[in-house]
N, C-alpha and C. Protein backbone atom coordinates (compact mmCIF):
# COMPACT_ATOMS: atom_id res chain seq x y z
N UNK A 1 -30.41 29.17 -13.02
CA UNK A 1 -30.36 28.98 -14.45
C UNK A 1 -31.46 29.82 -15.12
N UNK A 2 -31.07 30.38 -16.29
CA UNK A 2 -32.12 31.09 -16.61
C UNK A 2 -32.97 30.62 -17.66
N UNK A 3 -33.86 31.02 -18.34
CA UNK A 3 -35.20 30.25 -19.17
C UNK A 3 -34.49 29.70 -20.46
N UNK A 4 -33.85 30.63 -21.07
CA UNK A 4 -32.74 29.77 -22.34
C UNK A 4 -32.12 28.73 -22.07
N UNK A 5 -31.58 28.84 -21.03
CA UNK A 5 -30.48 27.63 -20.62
C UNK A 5 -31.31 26.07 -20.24
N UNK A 6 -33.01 26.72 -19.77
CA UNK A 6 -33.43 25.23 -19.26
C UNK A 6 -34.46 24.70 -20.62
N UNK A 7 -34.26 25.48 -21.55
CA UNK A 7 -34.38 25.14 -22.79
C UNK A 7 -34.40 23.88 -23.32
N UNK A 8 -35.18 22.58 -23.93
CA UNK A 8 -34.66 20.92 -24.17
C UNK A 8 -34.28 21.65 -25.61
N UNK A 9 -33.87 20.29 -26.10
CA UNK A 9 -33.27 20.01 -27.19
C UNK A 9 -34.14 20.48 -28.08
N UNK A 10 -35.09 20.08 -28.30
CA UNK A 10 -36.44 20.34 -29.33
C UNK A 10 -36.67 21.93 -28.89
N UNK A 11 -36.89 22.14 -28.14
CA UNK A 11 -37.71 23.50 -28.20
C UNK A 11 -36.17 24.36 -29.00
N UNK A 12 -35.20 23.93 -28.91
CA UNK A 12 -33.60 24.51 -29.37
C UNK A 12 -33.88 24.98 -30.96
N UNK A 13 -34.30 23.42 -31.10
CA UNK A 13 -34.88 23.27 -32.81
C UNK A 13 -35.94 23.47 -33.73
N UNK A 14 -37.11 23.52 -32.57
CA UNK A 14 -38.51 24.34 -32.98
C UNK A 14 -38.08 25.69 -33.24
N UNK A 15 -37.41 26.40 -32.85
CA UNK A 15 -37.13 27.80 -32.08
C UNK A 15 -36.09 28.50 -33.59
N UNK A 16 -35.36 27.37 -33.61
CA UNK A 16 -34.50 27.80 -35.10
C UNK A 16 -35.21 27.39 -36.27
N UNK A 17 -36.32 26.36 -36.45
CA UNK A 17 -37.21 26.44 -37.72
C UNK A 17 -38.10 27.85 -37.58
N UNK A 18 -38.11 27.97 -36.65
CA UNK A 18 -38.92 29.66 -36.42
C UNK A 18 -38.53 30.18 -37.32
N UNK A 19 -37.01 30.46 -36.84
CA UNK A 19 -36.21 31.62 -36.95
C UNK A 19 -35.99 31.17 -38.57
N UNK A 20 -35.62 30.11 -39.27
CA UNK A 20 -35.48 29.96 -40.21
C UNK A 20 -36.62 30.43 -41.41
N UNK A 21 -37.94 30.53 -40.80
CA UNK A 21 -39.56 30.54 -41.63
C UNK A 21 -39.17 32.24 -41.67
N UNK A 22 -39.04 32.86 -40.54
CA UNK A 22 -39.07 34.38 -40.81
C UNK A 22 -37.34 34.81 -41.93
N UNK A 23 -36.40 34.10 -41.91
CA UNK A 23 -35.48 34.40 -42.97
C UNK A 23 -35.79 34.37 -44.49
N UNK A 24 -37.19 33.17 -44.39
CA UNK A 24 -37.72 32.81 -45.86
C UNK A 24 -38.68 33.99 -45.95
N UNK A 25 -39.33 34.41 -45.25
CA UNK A 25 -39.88 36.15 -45.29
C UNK A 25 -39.31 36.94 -46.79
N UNK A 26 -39.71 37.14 -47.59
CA UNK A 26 -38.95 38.30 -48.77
C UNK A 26 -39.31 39.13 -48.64
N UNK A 27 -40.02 39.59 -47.14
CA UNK A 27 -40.67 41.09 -46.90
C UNK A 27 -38.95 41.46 -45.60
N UNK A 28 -38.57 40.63 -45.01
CA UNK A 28 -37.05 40.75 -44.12
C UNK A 28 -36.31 42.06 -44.66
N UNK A 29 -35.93 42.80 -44.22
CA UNK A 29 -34.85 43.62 -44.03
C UNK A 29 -33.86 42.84 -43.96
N UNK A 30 -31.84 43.47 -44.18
CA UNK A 30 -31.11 42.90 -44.13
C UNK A 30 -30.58 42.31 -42.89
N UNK A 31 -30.77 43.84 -42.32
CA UNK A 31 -30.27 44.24 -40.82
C UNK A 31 -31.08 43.00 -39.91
N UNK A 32 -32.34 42.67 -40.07
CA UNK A 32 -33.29 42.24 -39.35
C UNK A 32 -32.58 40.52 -39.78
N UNK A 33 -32.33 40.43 -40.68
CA UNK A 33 -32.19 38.94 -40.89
C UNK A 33 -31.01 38.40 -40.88
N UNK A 34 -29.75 39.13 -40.94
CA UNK A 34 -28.75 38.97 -40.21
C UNK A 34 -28.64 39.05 -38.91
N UNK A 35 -29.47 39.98 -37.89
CA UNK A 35 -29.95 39.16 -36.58
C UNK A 35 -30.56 38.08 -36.35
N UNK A 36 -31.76 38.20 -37.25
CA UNK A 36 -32.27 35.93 -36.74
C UNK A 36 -31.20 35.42 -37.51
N UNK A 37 -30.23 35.40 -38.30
CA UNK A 37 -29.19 34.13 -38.59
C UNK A 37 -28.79 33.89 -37.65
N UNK A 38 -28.07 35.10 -36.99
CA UNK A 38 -26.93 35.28 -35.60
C UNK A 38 -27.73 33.99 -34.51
N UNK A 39 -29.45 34.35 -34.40
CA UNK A 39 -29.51 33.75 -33.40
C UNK A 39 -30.03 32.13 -33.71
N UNK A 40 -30.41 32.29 -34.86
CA UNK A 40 -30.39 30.82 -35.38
C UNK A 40 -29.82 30.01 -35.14
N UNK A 41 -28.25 30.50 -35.44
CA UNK A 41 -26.90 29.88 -35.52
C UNK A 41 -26.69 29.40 -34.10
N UNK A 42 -27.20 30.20 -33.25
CA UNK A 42 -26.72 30.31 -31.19
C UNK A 42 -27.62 28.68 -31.12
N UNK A 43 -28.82 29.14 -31.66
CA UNK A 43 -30.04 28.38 -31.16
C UNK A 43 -29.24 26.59 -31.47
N UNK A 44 -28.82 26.32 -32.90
CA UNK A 44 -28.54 25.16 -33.22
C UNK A 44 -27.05 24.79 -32.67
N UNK A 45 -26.39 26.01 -32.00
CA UNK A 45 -25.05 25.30 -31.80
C UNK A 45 -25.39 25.04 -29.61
N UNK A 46 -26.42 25.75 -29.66
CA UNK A 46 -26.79 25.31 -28.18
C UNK A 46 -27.24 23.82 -28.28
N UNK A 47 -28.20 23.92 -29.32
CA UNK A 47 -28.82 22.59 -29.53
C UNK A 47 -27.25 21.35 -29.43
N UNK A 48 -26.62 21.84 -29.92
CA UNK A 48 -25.22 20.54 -30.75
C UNK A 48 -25.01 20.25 -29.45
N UNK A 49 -24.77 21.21 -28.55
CA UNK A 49 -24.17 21.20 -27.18
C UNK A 49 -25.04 20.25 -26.17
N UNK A 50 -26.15 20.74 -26.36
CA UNK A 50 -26.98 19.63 -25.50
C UNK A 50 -27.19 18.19 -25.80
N UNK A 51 -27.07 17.62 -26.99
CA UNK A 51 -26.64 16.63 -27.89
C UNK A 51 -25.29 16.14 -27.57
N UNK A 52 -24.21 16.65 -27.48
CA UNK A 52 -22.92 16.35 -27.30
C UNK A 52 -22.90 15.51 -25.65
N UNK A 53 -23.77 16.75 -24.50
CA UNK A 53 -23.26 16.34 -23.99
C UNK A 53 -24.52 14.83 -23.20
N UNK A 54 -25.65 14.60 -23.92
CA UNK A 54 -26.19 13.74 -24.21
C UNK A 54 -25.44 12.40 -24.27
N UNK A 55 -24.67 12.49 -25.46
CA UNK A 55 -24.16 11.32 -26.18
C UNK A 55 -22.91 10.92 -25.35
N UNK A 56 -22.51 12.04 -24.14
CA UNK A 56 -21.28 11.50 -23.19
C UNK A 56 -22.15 10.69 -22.40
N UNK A 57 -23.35 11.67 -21.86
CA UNK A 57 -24.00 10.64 -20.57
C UNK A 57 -23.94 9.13 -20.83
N UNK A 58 -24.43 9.06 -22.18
CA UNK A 58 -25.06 7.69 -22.68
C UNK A 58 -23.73 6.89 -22.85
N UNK A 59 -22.33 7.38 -22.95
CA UNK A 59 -21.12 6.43 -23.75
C UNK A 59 -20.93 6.04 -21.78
N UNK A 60 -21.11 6.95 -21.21
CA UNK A 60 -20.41 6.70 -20.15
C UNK A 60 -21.30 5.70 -18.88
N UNK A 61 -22.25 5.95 -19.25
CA UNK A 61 -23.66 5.25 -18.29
C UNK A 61 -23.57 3.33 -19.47
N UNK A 62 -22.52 3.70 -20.19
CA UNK A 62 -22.70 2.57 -20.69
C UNK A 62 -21.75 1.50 -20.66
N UNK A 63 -20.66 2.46 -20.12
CA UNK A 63 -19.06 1.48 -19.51
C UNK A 63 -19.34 1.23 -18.49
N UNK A 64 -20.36 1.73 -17.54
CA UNK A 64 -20.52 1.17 -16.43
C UNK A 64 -21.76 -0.09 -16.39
């Protein structure tokens, strides 16, 4: 597994308020800030994912 992937949840979301502080930048280029959206966007839908599959562990660790 590589270093993104063993990534927690929080560091997912620290990582996109980053990315979000340098979009509030009014010194940003376009080019430059349509790349941190791109990865913003990765960062919080990785995050959803690790959340999702969170909320199975827990439905299912809970029928048993």
């Amino acid at each position: 597994m590589s270093n993104k992937e063993q990534q927690s949840f929080e560091e997912k979301i620290i990582k996109a308020k980053e990315l979000l502080e340098k979009l509030s930048n009014p010194q940003i280029t376009l080019s430059d800030s349509i790349e941190v959206y791109k990865n913003g966007v990765k960062e919080l839908e990785e995050a959803q994912k690790l959340l999702d599959e969170a909320k199975l562990i827990f439905s299912v660790e809970n029928k048993n």
